[in-house]
Protein backbone atom coordinates (compact mmCIF):
# COMPACT_ATOMS: atom_id res chain seq x y z
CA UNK A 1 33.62 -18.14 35.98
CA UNK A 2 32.69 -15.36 34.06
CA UNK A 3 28.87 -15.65 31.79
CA UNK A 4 29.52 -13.44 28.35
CA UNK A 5 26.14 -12.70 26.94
CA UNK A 6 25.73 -11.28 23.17
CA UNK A 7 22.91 -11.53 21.13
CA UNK A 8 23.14 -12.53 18.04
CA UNK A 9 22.86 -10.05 14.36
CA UNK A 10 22.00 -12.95 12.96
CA UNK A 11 19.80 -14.36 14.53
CA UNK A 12 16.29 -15.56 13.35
CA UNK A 13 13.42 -13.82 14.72
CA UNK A 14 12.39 -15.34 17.99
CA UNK A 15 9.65 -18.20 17.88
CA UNK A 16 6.24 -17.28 19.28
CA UNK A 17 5.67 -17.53 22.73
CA UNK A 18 5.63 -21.29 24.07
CA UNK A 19 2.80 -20.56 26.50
CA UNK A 20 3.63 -22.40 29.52
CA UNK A 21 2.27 -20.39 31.70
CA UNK A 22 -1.42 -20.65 30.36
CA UNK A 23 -2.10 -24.34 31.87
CA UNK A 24 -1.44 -23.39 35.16
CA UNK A 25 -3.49 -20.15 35.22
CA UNK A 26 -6.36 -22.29 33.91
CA UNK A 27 -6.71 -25.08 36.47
CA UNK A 28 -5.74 -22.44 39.14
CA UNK A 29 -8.96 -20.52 37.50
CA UNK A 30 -11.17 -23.34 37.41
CA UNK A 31 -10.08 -24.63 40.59
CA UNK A 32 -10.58 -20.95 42.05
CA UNK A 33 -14.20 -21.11 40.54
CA UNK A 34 -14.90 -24.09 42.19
CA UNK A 35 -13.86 -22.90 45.34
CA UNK A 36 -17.24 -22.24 47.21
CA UNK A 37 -18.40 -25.75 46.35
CA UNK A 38 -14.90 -27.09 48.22
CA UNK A 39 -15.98 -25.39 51.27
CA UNK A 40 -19.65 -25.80 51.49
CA UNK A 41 -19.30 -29.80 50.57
CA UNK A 42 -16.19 -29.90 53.49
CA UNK A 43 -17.92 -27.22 55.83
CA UNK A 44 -21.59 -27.38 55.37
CA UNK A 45 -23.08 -30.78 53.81
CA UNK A 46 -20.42 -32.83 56.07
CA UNK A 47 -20.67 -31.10 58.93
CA UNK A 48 -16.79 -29.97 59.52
CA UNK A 49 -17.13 -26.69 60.81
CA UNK A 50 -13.66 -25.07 61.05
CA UNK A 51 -11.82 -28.73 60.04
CA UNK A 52 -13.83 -28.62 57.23
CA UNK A 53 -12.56 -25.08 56.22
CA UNK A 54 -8.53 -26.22 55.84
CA UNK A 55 -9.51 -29.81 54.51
CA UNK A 56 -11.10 -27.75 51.75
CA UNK A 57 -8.17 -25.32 51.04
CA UNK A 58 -5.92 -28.61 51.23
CA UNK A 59 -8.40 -30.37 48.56
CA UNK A 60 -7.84 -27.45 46.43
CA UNK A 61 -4.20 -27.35 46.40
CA UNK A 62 -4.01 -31.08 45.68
CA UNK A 63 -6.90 -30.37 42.88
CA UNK A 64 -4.20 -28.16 41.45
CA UNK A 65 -1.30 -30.14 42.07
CA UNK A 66 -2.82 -33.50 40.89
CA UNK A 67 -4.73 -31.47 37.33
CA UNK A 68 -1.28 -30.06 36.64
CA UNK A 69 0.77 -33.58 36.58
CA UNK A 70 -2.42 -35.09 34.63
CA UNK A 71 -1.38 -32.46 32.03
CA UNK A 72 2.01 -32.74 31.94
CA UNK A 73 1.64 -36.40 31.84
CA UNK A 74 -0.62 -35.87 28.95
CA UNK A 75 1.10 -33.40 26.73
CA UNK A 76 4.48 -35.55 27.55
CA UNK A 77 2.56 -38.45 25.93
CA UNK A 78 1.65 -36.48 22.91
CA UNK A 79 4.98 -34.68 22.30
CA UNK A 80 6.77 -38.45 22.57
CA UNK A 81 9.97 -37.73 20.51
CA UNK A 82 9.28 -34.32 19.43
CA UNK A 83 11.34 -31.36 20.48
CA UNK A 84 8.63 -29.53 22.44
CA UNK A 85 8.61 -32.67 24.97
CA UNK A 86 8.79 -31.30 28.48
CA UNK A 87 10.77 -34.62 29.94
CA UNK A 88 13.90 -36.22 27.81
CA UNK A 89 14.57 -38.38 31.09
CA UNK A 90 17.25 -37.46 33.85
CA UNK A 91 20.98 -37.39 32.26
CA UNK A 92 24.30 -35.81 34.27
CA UNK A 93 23.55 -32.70 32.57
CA UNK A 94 20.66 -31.85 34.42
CA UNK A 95 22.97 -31.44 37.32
CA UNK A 96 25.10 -28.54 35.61
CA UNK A 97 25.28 -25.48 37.74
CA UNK A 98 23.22 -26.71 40.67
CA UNK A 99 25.92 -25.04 42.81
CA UNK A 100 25.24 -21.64 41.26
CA UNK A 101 21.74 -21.94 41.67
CA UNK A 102 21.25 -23.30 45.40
CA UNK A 103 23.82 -20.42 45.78
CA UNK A 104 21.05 -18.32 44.93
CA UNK A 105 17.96 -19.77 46.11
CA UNK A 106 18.81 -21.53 49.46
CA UNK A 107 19.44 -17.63 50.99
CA UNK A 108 16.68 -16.54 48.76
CA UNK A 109 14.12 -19.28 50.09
CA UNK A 110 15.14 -18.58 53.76
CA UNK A 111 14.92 -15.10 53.66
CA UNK A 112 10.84 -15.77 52.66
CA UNK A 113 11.10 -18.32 54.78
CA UNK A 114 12.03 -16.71 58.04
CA UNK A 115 9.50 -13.31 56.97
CA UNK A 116 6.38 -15.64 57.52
CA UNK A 117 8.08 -17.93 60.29
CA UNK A 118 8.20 -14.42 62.16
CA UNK A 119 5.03 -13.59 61.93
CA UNK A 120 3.78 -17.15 62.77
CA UNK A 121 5.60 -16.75 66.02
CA UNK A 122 4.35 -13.31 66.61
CA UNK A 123 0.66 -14.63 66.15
CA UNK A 124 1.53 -17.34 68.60
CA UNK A 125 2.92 -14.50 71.06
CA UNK A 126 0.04 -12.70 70.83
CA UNK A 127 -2.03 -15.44 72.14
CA UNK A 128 -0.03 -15.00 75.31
CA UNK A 129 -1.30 -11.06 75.79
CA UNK A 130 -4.66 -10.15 78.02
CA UNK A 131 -7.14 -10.54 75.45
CA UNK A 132 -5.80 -13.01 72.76
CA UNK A 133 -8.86 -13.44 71.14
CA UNK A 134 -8.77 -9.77 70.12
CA UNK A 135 -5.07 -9.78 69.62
CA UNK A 136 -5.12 -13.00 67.42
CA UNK A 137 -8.17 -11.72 65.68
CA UNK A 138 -6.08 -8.53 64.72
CA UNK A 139 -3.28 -10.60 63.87
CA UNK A 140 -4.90 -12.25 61.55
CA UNK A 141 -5.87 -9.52 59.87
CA UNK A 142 -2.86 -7.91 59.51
CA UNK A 143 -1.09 -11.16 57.93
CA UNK A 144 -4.31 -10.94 55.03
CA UNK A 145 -3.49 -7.41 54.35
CA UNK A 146 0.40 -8.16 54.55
CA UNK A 147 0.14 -11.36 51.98
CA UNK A 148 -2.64 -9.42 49.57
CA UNK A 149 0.88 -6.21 49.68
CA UNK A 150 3.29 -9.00 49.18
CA UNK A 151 1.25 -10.19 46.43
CA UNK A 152 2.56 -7.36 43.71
CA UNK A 153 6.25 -7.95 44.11
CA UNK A 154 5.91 -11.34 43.93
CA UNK A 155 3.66 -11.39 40.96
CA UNK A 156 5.90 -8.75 39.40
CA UNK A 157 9.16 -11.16 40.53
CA UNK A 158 7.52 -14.01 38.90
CA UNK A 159 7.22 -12.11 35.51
CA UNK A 160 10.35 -10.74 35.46
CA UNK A 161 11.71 -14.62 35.90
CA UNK A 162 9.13 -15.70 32.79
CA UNK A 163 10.32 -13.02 30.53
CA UNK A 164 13.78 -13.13 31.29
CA UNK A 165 14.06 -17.03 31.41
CA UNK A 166 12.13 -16.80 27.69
CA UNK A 167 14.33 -14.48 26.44
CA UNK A 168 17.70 -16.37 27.45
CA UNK A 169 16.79 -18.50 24.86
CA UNK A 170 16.79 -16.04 22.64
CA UNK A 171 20.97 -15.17 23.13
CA UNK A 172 24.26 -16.83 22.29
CA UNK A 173 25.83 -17.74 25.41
CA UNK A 174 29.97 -17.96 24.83
């Protein structure tokens, strides 16, 4: 199956951005902010220590998670039967092309996948060397400075996939 992609002379000039993206960089902002106050209520003022320190990064991921379905839930109220609404309900068409897409991202996901799984297990195998604590200490490190690099391509990854996935609206797919 072959995708022919023209766009359009006459088409009218693209609508202003929809600005998706904004929510999500707000709570993750806010929730960001708030982040010292996670870990000294979980760490300090209830005594957790080190539990306290990964029940606090979990709090803040389901802050996130549970701020961003609020809003959706929200704006899907408000936009009830207009065509902005995010959710028209499930239909057979939302399964169109699934097989072209888990084409794509089942390798894609395992190939990220397997990069951290291997350096989870190399962490692990340095605990086995003479002086793990050292060795796991450097370890450690090195995964930081590794995730902060891997940071830029996948920021620059998930751009690319905003501004191309904005602009296909744009074309006249035959």
């Amino acid at each position: 199956m072959h995708l022919h992609v023209r766009i359009s002379p006459h088409a009218n000039p693209p609508p202003p951005p929809q600005g998706v993206v904004h929510p999500p960089l707000v709570i993750t902002c806010i929730v960001t902010a708030l982040s010292p106050l996670y870990n000294w209520f979980f760490i300090h003022y209830l005594q957790w220590h080190l539990d306290g320190a990964a029940i606090a990064f979990d709090a803040q991921m389901a802050t996130i998670a549970g701020s961003l379905l609020t809003y959706v839930i929200v704006r899907d109220t408000y936009l009830q039967g207009k065509p902005d609404q995010t959710w028209h309900g499930l239909s057979k068409e939302a399964f169109i092309g699934w097989g072209q897409y888990l084409g794509l991202a089942l390798p894609s996901c395992g190939m990220v996948c397997l990069e951290w799984w291997i350096f989870e297990a190399v962490i692990l195998l340095a605990g086995r060397l003479p002086d793990p604590e050292v060795s796991v200490s450097v370890m450690g490190i090195c995964m930081n400075i590794i995730s902060c690099i891997y940071m830029v391509p996948l920021g620059l990854g998930g751009m690319w996939c905003v501004w191309v996935g904005g602009g296909a609206g744009y074309v006249c797919i035959e």
